[in-house]
C-alpha atoms as a PDB file:
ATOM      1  CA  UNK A   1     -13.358 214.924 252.892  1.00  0.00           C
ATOM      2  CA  UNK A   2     -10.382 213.595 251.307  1.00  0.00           C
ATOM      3  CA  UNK A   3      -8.423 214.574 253.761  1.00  0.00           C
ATOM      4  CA  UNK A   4      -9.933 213.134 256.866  1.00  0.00           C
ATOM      5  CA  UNK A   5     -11.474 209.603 258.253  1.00  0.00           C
ATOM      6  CA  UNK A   6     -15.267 209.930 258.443  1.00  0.00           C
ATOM      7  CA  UNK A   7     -17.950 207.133 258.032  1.00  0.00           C
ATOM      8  CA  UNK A   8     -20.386 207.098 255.162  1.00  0.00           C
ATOM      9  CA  UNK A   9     -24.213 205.854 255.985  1.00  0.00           C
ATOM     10  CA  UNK A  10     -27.488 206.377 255.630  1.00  0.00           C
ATOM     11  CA  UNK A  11     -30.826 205.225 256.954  1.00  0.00           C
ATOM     12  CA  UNK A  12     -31.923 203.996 253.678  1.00  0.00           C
ATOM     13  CA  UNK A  13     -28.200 202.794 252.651  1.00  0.00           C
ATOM     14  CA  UNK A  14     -27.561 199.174 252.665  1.00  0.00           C
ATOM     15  CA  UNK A  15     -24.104 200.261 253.182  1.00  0.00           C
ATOM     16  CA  UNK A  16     -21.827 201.706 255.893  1.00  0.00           C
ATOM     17  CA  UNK A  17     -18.380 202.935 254.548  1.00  0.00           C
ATOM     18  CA  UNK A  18     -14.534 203.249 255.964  1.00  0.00           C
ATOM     19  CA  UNK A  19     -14.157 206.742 254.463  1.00  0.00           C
ATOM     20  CA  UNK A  20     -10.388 206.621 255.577  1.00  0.00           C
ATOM     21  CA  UNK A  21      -8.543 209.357 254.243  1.00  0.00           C
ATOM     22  CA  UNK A  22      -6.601 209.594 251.406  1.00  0.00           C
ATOM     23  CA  UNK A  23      -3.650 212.185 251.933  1.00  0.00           C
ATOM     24  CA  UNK A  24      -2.781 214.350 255.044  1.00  0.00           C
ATOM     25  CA  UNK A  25      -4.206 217.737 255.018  1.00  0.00           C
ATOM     26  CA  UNK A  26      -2.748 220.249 252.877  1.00  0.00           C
ATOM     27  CA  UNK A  27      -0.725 223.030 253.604  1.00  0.00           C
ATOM     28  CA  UNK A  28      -2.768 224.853 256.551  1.00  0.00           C
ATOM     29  CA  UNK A  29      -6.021 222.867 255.730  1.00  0.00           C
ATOM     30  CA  UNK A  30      -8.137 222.139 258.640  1.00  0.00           C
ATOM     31  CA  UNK A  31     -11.208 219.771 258.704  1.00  0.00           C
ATOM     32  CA  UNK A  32     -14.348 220.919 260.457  1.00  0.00           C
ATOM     33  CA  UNK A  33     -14.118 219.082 263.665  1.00  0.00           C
ATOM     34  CA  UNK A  34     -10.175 220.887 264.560  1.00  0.00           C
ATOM     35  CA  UNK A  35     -11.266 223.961 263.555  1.00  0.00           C
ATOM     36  CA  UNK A  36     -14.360 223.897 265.923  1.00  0.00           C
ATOM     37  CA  UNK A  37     -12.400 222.247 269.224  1.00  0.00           C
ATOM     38  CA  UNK A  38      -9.418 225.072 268.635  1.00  0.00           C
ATOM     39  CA  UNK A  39     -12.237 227.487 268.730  1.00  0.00           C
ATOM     40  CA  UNK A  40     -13.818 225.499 271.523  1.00  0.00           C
ATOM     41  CA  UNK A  41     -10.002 225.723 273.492  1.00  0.00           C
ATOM     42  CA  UNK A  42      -9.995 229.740 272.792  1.00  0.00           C
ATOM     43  CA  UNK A  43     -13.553 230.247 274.487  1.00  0.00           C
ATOM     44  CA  UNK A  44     -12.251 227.562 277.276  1.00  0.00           C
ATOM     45  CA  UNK A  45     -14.988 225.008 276.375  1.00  0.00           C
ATOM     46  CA  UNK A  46     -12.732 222.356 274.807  1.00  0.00           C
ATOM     47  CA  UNK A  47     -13.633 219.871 277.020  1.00  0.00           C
ATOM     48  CA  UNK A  48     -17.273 220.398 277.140  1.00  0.00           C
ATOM     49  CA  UNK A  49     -16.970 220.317 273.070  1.00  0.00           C
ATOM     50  CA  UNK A  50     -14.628 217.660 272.576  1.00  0.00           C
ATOM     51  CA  UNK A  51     -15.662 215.847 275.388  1.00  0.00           C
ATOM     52  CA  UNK A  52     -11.890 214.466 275.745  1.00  0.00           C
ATOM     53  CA  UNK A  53     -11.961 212.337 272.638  1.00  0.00           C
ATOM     54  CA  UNK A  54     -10.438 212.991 268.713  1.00  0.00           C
ATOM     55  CA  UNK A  55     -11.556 212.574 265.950  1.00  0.00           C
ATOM     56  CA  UNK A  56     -10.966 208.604 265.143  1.00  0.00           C
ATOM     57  CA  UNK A  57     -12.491 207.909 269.203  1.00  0.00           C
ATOM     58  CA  UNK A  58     -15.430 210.078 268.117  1.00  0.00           C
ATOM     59  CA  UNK A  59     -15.804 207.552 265.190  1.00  0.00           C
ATOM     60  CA  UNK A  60     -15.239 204.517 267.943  1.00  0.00           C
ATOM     61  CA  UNK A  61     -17.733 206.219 269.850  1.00  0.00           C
ATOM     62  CA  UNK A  62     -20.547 207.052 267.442  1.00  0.00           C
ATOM     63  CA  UNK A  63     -20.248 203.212 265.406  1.00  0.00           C
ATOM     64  CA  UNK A  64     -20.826 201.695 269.299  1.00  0.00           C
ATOM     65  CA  UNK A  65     -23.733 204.106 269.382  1.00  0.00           C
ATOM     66  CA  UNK A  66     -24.913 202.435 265.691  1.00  0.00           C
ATOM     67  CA  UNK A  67     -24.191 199.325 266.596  1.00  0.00           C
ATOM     68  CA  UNK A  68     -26.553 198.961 269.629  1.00  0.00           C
ATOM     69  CA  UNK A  69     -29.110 200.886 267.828  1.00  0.00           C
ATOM     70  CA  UNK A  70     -28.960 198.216 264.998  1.00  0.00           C
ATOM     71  CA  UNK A  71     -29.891 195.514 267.481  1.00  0.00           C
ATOM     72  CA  UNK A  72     -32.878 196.820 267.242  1.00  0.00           C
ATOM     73  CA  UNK A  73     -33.398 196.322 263.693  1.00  0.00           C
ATOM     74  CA  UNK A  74     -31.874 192.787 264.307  1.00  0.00           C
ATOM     75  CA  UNK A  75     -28.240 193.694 262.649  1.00  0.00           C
ATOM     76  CA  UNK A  76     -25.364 192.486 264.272  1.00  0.00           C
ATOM     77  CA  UNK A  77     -22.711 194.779 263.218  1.00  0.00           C
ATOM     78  CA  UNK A  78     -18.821 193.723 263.747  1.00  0.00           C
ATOM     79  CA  UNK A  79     -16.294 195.318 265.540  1.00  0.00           C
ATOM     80  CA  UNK A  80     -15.284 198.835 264.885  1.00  0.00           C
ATOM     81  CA  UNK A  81     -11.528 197.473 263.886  1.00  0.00           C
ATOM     82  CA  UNK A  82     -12.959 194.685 261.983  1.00  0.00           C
ATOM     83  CA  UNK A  83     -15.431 197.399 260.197  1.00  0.00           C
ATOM     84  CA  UNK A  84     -12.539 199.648 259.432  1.00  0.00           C
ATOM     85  CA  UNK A  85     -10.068 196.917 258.001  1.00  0.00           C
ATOM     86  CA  UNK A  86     -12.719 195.496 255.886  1.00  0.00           C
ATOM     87  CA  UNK A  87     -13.724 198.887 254.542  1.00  0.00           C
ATOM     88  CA  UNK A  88     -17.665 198.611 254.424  1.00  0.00           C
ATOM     89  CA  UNK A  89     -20.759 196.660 255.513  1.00  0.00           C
ATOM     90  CA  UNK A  90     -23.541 195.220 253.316  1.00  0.00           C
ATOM     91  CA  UNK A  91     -26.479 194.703 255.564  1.00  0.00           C
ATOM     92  CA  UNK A  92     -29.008 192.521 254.087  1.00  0.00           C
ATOM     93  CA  UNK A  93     -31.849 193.444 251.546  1.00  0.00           C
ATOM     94  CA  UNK A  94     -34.861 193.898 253.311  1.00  0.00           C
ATOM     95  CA  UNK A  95     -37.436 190.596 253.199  1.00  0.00           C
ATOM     96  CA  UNK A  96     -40.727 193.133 252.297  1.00  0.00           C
ATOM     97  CA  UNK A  97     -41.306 196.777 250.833  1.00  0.00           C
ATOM     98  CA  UNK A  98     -41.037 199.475 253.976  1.00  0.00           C
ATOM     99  CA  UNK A  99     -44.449 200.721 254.123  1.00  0.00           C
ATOM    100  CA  UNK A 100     -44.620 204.186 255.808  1.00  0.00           C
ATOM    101  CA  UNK A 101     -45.502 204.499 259.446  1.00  0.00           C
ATOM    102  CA  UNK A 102     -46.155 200.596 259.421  1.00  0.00           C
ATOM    103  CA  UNK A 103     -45.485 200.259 262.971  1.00  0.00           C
ATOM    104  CA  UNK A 104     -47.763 203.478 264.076  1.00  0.00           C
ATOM    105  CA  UNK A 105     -50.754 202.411 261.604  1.00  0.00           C
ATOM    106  CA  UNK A 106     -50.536 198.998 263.591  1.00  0.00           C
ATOM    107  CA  UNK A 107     -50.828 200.070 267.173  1.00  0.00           C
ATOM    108  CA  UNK A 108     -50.303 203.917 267.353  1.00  0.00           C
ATOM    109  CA  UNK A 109     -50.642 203.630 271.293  1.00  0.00           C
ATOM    110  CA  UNK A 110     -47.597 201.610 271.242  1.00  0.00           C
ATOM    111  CA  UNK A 111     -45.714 203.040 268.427  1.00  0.00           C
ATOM    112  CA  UNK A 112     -46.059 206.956 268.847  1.00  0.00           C
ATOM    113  CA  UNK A 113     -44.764 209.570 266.993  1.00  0.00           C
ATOM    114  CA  UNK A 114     -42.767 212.108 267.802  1.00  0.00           C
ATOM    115  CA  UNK A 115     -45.399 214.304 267.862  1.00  0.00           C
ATOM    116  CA  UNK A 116     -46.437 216.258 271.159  1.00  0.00           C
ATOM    117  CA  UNK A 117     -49.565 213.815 270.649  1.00  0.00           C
ATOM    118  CA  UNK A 118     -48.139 211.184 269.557  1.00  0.00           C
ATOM    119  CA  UNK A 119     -50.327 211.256 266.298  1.00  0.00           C
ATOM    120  CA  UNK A 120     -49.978 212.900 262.710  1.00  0.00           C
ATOM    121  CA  UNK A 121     -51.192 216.536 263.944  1.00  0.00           C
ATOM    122  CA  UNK A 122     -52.619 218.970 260.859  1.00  0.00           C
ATOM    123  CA  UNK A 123     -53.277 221.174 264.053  1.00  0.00           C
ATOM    124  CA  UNK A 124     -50.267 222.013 266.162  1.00  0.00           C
ATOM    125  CA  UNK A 125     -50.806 223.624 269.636  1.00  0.00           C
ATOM    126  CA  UNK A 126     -47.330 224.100 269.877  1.00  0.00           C
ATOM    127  CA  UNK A 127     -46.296 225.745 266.557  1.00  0.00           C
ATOM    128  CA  UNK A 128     -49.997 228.386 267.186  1.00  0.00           C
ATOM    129  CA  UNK A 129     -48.553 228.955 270.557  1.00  0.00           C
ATOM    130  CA  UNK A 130     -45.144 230.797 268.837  1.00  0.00           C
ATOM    131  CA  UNK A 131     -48.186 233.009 266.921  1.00  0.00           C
ATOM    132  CA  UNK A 132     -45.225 233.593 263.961  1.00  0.00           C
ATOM    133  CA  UNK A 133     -47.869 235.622 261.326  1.00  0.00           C
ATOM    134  CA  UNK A 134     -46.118 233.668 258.705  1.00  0.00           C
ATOM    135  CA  UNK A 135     -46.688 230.157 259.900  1.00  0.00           C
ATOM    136  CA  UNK A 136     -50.106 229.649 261.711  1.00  0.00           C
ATOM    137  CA  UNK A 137     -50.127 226.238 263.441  1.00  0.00           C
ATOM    138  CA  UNK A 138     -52.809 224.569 260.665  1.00  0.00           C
ATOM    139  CA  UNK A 139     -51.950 224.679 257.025  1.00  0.00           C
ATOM    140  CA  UNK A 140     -52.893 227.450 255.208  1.00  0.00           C
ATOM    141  CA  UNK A 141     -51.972 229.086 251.506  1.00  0.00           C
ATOM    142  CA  UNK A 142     -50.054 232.413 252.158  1.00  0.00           C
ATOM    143  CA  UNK A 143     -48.818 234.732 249.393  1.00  0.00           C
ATOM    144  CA  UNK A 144     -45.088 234.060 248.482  1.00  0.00           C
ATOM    145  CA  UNK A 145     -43.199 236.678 248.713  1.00  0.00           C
ATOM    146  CA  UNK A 146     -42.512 236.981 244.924  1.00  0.00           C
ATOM    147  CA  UNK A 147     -44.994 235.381 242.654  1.00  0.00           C
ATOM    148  CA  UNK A 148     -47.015 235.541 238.970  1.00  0.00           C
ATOM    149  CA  UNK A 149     -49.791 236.669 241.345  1.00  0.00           C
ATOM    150  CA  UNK A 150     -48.085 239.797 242.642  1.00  0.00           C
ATOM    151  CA  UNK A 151     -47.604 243.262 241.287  1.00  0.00           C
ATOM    152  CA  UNK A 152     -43.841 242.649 241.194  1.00  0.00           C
ATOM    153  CA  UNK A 153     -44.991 240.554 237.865  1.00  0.00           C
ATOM    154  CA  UNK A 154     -45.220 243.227 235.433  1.00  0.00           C
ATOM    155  CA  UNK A 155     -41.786 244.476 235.881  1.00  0.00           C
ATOM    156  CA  UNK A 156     -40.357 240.766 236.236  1.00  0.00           C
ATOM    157  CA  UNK A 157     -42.649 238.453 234.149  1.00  0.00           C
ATOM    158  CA  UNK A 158     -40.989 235.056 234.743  1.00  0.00           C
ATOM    159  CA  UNK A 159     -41.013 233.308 237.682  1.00  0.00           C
ATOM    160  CA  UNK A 160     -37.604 231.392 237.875  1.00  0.00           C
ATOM    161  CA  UNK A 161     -36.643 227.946 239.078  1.00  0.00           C
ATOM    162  CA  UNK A 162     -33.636 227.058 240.849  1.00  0.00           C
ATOM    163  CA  UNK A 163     -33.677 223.422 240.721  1.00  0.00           C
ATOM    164  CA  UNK A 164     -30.344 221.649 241.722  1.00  0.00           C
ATOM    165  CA  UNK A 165     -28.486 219.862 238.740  1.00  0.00           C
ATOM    166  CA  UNK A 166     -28.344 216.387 237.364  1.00  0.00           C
ATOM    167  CA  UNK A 167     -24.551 217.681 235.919  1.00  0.00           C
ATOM    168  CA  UNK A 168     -23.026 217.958 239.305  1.00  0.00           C
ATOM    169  CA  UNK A 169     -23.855 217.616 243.028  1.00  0.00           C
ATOM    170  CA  UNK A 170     -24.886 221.315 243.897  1.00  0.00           C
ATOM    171  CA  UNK A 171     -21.927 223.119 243.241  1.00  0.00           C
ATOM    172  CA  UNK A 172     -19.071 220.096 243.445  1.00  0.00           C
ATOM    173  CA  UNK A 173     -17.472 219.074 239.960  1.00  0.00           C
ATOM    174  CA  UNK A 174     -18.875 221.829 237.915  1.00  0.00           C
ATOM    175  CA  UNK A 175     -15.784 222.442 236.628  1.00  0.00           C
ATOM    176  CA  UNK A 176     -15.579 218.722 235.395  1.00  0.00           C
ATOM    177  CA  UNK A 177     -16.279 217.411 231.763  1.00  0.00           C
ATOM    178  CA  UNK A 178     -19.935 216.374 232.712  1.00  0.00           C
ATOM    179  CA  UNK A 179     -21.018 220.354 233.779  1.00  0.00           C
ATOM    180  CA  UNK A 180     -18.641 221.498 231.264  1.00  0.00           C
ATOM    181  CA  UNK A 181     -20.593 219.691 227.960  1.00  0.00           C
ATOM    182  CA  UNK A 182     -23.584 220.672 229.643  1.00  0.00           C
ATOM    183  CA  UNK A 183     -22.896 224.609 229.295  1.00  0.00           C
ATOM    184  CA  UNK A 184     -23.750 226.502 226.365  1.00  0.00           C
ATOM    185  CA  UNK A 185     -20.684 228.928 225.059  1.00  0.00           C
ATOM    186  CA  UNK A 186     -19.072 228.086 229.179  1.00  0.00           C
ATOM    187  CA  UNK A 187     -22.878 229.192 230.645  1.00  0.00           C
ATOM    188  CA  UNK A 188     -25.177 227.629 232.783  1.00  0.00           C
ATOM    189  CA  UNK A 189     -28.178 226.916 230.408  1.00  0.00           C
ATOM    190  CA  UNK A 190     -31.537 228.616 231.564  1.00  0.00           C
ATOM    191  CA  UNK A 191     -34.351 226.336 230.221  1.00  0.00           C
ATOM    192  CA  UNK A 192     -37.131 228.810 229.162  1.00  0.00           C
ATOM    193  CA  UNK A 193     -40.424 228.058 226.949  1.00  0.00           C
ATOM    194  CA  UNK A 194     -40.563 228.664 223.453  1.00  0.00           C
ATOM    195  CA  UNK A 195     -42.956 231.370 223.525  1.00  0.00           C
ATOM    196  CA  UNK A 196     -40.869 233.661 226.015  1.00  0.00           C
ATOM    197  CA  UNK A 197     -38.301 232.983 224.179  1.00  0.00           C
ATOM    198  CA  UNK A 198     -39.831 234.229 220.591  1.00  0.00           C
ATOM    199  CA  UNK A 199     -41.275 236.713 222.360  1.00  0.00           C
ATOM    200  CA  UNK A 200     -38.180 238.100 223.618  1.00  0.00           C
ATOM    201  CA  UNK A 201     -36.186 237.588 220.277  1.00  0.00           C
ATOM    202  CA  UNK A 202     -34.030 235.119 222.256  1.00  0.00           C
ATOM    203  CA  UNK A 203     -32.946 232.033 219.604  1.00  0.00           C
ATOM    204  CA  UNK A 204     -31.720 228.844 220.839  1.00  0.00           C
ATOM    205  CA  UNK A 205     -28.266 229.019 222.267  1.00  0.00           C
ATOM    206  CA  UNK A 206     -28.316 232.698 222.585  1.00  0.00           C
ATOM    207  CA  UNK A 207     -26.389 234.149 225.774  1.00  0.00           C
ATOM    208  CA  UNK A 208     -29.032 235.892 227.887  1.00  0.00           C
ATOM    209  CA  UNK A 209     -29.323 237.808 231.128  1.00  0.00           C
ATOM    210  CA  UNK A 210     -31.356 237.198 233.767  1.00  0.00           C
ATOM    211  CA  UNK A 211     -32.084 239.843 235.836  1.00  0.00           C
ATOM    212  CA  UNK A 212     -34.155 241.358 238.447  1.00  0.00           C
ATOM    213  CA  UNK A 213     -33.558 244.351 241.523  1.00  0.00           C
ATOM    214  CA  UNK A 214     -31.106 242.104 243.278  1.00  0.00           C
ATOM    215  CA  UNK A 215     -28.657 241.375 240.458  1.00  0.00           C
ATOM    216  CA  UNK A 216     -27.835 239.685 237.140  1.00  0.00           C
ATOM    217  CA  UNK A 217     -25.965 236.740 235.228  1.00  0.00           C
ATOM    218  CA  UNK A 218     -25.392 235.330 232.254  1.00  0.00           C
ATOM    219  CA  UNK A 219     -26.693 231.903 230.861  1.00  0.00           C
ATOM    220  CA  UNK A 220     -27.095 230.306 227.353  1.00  0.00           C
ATOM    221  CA  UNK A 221     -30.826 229.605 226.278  1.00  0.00           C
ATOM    222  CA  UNK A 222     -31.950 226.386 225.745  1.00  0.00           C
ATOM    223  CA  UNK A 223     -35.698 225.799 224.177  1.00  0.00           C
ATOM    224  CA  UNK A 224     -37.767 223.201 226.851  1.00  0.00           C
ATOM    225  CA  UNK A 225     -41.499 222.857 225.872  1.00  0.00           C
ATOM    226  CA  UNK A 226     -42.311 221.151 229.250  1.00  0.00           C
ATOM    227  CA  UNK A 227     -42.059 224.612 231.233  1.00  0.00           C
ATOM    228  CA  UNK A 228     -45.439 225.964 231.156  1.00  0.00           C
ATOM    229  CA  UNK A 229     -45.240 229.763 229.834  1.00  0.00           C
ATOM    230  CA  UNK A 230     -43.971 232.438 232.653  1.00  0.00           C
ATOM    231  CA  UNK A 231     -41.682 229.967 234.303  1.00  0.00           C
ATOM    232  CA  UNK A 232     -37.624 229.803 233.485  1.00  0.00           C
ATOM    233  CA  UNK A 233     -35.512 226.638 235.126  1.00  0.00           C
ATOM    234  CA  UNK A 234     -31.844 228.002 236.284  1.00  0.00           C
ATOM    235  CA  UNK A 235     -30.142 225.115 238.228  1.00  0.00           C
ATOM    236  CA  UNK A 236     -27.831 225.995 241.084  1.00  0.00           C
ATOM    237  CA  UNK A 237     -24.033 225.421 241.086  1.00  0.00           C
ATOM    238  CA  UNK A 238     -22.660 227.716 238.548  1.00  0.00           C
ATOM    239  CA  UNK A 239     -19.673 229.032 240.376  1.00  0.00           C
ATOM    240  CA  UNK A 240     -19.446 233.051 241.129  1.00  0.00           C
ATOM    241  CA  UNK A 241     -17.706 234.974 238.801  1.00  0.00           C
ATOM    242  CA  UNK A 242     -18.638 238.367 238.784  1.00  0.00           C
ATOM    243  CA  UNK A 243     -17.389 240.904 236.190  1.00  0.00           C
ATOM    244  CA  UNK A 244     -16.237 242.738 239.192  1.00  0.00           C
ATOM    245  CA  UNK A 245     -15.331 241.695 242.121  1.00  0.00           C
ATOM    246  CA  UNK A 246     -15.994 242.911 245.407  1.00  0.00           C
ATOM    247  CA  UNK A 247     -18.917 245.214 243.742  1.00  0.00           C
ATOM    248  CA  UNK A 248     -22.306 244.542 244.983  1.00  0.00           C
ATOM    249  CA  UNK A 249     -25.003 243.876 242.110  1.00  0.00           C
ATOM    250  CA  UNK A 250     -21.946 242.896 239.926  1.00  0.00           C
ATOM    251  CA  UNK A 251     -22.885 240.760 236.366  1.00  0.00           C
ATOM    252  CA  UNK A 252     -22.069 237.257 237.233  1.00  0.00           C
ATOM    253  CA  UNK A 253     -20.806 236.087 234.299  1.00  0.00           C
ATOM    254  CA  UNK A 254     -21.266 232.184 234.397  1.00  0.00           C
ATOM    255  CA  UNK A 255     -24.885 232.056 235.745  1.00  0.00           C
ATOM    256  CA  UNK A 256     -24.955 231.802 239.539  1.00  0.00           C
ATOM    257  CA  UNK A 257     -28.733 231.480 240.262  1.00  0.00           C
ATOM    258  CA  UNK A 258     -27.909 232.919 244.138  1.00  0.00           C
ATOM    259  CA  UNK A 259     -27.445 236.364 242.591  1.00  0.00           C
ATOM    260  CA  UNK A 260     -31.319 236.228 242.009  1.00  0.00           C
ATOM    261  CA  UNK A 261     -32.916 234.656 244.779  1.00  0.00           C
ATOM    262  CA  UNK A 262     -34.251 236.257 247.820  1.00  0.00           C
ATOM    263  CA  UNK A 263     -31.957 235.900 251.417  1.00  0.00           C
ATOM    264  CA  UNK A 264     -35.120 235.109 253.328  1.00  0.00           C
ATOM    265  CA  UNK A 265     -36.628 231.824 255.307  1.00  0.00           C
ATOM    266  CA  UNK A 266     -38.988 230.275 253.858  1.00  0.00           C
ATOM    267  CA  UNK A 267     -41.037 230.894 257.502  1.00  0.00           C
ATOM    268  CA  UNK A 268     -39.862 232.328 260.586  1.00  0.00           C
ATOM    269  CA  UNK A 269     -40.236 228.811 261.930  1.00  0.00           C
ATOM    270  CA  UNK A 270     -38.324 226.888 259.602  1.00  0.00           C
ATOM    271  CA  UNK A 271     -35.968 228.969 258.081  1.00  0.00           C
ATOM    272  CA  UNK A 272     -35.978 226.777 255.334  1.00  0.00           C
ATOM    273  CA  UNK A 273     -34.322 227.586 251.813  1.00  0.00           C
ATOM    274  CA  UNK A 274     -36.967 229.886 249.675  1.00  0.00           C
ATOM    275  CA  UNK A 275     -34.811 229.710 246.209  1.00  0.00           C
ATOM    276  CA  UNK A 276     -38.117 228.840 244.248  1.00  0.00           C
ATOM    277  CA  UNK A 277     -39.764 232.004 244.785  1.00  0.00           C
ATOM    278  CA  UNK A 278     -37.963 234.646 242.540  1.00  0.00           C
ATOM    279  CA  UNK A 279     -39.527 236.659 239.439  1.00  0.00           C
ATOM    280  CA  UNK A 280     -36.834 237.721 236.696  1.00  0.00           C
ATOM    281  CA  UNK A 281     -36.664 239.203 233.302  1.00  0.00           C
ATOM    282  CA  UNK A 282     -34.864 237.856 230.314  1.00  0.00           C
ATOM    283  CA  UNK A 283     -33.342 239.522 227.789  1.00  0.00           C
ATOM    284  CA  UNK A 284     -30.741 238.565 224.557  1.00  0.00           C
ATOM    285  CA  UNK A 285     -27.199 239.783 225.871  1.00  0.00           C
ATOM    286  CA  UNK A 286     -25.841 241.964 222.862  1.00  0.00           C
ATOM    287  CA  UNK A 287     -22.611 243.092 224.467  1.00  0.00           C
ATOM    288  CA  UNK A 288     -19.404 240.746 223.488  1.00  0.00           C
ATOM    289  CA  UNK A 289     -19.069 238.155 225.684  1.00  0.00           C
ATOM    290  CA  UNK A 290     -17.079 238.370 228.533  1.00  0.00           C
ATOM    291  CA  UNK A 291     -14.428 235.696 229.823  1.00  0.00           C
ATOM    292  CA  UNK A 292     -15.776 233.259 232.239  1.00  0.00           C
ATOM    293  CA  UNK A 293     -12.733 233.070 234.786  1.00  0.00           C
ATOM    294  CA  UNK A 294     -14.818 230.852 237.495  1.00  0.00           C
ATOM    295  CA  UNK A 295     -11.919 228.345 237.060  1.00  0.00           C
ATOM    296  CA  UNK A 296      -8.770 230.300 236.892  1.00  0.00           C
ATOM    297  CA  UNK A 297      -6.880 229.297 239.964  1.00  0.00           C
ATOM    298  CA  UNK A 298      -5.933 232.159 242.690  1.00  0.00           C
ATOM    299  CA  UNK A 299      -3.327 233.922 242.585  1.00  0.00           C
ATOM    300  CA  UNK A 300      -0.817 232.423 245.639  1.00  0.00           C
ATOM    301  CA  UNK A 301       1.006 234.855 247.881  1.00  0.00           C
ATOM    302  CA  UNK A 302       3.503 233.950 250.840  1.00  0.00           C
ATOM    303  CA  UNK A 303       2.841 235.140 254.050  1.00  0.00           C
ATOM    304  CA  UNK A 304       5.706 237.642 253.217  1.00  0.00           C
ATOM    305  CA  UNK A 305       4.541 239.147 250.191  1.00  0.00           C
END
């Protein structure tokens, strides 16, 4: 993102940011947008894709689109060149609290939601009418695929929580000073209760493995009474390092949480992420302590060699 002009905003931002580039791309680096229209050119939809503009008109293009859509919210919003010299815009603070579906709970004839209806549904026609097993069109509890509740339990007692981390934004900056103080002996920390901790002879600060059927890592214990027993907390974002490379079910030896998790939708419907829904064991990692390399930098090769 550095290397590229994009525009920064949100609905619930009061600000829209000039994210103007700070250096040309590197080397052979490629943003998303010219790697997708050279792929576009190969399959001979370029035009269809690109739809004849780059990517700074497709930023003219798209703040036009915002700015007639904030008419409707009573913005005016200034030029795009005025916009980009200035660098952001501050739209006022709104004069009352948003109150959820305000407009629909007012007059939901006039106001309708985007609903086939028009109206909060708890009963879809629609989503019944795909008749997906795992995602009825009413809500209803259906067994996770992995739970304390299943058999899996007794060979994988602890159900494990992949929660993203307040050290870093998912993955980005883990190898900065924040993530890095945060680690215990260059681990991810694994928050477990006290009592599966004692119970497993695990002390505070130990190096454990986590482990279940579809792999393993490392992480350093850290004591957290607020789990309730059964439940471990592994945040996301520990970068891969496996012990070896290339080798499926390799140790990962910095505590990458995707090593455990299932690869499966939450719902044939949604597809969604189902990282909560993992059991694991624990146990106190006796071996010496391997090297975390997550941070060495590659090895560069010219084209040549």
């Amino acid at each position: 993102m550095l290397e590229r002009d994009d525009i920064g905003s949100a609905s619930r931002d009061r600000y829209m940011i000039a994210m103007k580039k700070a250096v040309e791309p590197v080397g052979e680096a490629r943003d998303d947008y010219s790697i997708f229209s050279a792929l576009a050119q190969r399959l001979g939809a370029e035009a269809a894709f690109t739809e004849g503009r780059d990517s700074m008109q497709w930023l003219r293009h798209l703040y036009a689109t915002a700015t007639v859509r904030a008419k409707e919210f009573g913005l005016a919003l200034p030029g795009f060149d005025e916009f980009w010299e200035r660098g952001y815009i501050e739209h006022p603070e709104p004069g009352k609290p948003a109150v959820l579906f305000e407009d629909f709970r007012a007059d939901h004839e006039a106001h309708r939601l985007g609903t086939p209806s028009g109206k909060i549904e708890i009963f879809s026609a629609r989503i019944a009418g795909f008749d997906y097993a795992d995602c009825p069109g009413h809500p209803v509890w259906i067994e996770p695929a992995e739970w304390l509740g299943s058999e899996k339990a007794a060979r994988f007692p602890l159900h494990m929580i992949s929660n993203q981390p307040h050290t870093k934004l998912h993955s980005q900056y883990d190898h900065g000073i924040v993530s890095l103080e945060n680690k215990i002996k260059g681990r991810e920390p694994v928050l477990i209760h006290p009592e599966d901790a004692r119970a497993r002879g695990i002390s505070e600060g130990d190096v454990v493995r986590v482990h279940n059927d579809r792999g393993a890592c490392l992480a350093g214990a850290r004591f957290y009474e607020g789990l309730r027993p059964g439940v471990i907390q592994l945040a996301t974002g520990a970068w891969y390092d496996p012990d070896r490379p290339g080798v499926v079910g390799a140790l990962c030896k910095h505590g990458n949480a995707n090593v455990l998790t299932l690869d499966k939708g939450a719902s044939r419907f949604s597809q969604g992420c189902s990282a909560q829904t993992a059991l694991v064991e624990v146990e106190r990692f006796t071996a010496p302590l391997p090297v975390v390399t997550a941070f060495d930098p590659p090895v560069f090769v010219s084209r040549a060699g």
